[in-house]
Protein backbone atom coordinates (compact mmCIF):
# COMPACT_ATOMS: atom_id res chain seq x y z
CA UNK A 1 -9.25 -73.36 -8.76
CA UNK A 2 -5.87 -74.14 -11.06
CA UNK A 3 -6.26 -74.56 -14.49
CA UNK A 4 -3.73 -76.51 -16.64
CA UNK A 5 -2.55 -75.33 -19.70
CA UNK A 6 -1.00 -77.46 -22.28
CA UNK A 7 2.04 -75.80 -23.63
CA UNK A 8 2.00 -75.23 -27.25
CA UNK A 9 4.59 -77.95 -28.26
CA UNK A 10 2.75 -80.41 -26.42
CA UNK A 11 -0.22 -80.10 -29.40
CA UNK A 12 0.24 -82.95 -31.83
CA UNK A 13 -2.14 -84.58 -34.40
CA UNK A 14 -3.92 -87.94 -32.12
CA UNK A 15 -3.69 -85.60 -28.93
CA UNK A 16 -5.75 -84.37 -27.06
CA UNK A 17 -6.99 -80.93 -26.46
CA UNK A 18 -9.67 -79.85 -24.81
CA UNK A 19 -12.42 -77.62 -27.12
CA UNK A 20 -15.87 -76.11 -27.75
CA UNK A 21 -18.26 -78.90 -28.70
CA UNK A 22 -21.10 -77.67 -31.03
CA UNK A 23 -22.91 -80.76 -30.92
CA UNK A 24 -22.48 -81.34 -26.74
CA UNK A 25 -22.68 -77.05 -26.27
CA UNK A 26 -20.09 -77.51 -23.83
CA UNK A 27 -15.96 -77.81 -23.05
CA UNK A 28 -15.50 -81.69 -23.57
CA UNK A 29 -12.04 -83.43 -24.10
CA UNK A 30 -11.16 -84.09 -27.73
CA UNK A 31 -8.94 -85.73 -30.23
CA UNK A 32 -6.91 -83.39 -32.47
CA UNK A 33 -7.64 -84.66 -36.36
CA UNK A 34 -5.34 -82.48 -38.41
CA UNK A 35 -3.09 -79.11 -37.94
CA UNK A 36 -1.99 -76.65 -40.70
CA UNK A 37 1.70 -74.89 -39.58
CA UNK A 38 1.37 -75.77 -35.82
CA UNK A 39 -2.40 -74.56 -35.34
CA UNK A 40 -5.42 -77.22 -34.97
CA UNK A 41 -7.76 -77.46 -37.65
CA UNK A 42 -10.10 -80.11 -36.92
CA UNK A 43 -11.22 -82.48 -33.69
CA UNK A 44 -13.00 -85.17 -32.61
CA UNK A 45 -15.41 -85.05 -29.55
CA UNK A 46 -14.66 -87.86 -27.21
CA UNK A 47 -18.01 -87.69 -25.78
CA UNK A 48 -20.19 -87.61 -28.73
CA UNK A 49 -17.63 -88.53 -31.39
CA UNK A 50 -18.73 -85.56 -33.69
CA UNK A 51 -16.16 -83.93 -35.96
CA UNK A 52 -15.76 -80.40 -36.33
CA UNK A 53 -13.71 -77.41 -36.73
CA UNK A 54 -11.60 -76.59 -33.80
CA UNK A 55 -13.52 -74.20 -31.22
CA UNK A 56 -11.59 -72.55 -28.73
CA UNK A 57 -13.13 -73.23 -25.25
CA UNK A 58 -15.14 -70.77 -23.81
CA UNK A 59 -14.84 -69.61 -20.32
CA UNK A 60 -17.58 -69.37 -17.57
CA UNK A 61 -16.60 -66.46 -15.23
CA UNK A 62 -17.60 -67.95 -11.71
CA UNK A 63 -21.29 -65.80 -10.10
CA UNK A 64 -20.51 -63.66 -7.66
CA UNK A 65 -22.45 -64.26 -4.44
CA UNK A 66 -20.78 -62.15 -1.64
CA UNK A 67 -22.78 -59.47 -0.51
CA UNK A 68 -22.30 -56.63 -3.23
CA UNK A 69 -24.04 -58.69 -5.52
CA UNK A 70 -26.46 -59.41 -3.25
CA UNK A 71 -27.08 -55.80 -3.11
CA UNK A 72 -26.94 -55.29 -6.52
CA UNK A 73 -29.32 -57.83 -7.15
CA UNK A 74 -31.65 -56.18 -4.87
CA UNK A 75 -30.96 -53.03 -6.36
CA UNK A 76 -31.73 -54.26 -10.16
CA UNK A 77 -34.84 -55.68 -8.82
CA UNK A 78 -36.26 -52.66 -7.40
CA UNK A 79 -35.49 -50.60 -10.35
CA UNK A 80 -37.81 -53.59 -12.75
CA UNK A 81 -40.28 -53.08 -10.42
CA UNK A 82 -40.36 -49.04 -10.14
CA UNK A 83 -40.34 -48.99 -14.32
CA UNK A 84 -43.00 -51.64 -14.15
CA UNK A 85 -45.05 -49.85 -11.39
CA UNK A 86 -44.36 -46.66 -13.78
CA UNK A 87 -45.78 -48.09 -16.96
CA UNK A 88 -48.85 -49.41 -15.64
CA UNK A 89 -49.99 -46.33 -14.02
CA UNK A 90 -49.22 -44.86 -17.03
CA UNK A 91 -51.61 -47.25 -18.83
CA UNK A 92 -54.13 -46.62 -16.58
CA UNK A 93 -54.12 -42.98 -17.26
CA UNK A 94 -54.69 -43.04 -20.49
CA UNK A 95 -57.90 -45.73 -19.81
CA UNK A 96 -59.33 -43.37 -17.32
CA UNK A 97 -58.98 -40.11 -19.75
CA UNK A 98 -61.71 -41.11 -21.97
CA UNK A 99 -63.65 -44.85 -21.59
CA UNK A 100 -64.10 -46.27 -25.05
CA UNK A 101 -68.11 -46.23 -24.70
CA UNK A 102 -67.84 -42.46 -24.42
CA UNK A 103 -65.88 -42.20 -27.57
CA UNK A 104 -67.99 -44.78 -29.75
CA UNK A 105 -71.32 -42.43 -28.17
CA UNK A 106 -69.41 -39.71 -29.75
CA UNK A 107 -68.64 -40.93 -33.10
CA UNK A 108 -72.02 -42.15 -33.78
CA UNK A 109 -73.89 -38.51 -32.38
CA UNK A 110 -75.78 -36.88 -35.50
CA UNK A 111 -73.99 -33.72 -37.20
């Protein structure tokens, strides 16, 4: 996929640009408001028509799917489930050790 990137002398006030919407929480298309010495201060959103400081877009790195991440994924996976395996048999260690009846019986035994 090819991106387009405006070159910098193309960036005028009443342009557009495209930006980080706070209001939308996504890249939307919107008009440029005002610039200080060539950099853009404020924009409008063109979907919502909220006005806001100028957010630089944030970029989405695509998933990987092939089959390294597949195997990674599988990988991850087994590892959650080995540490989860490992705490609970942990947990019931320390049940089995001494039952709480036992240690109330205890407690309560005359000195």
């Amino acid at each position: 996929m090819t991106t387009y990137t405006r070159p910098a002398d193309d960036l005028r006030v009443g342009g557009d640009i495209d930006a980080q919407c706070g209001k939308c929480r996504q890249t939307t298309n919107h008009r440029i408001v005002s610039m200080v010495d060539g950099v853009v201060k404020h924009v409008i959103c063109l979907t919502c028509n909220s006005k806001h400081n100028y957010r630089v877009p944030v970029v989405v790195a695509p998933k990987k799917t092939g089959p390294a991440a597949k195997v990674k994924a599988a990988t991850k996976a087994a590892r959650a489930s080995r540490e989860s395996a490992a705490q609970k048999e942990t947990m019931e260690s320390k049940a089995i050790k001494e039952p709480k009846a036992a240690k109330s019986a205890a407690s309560k035994a005359p000195k």
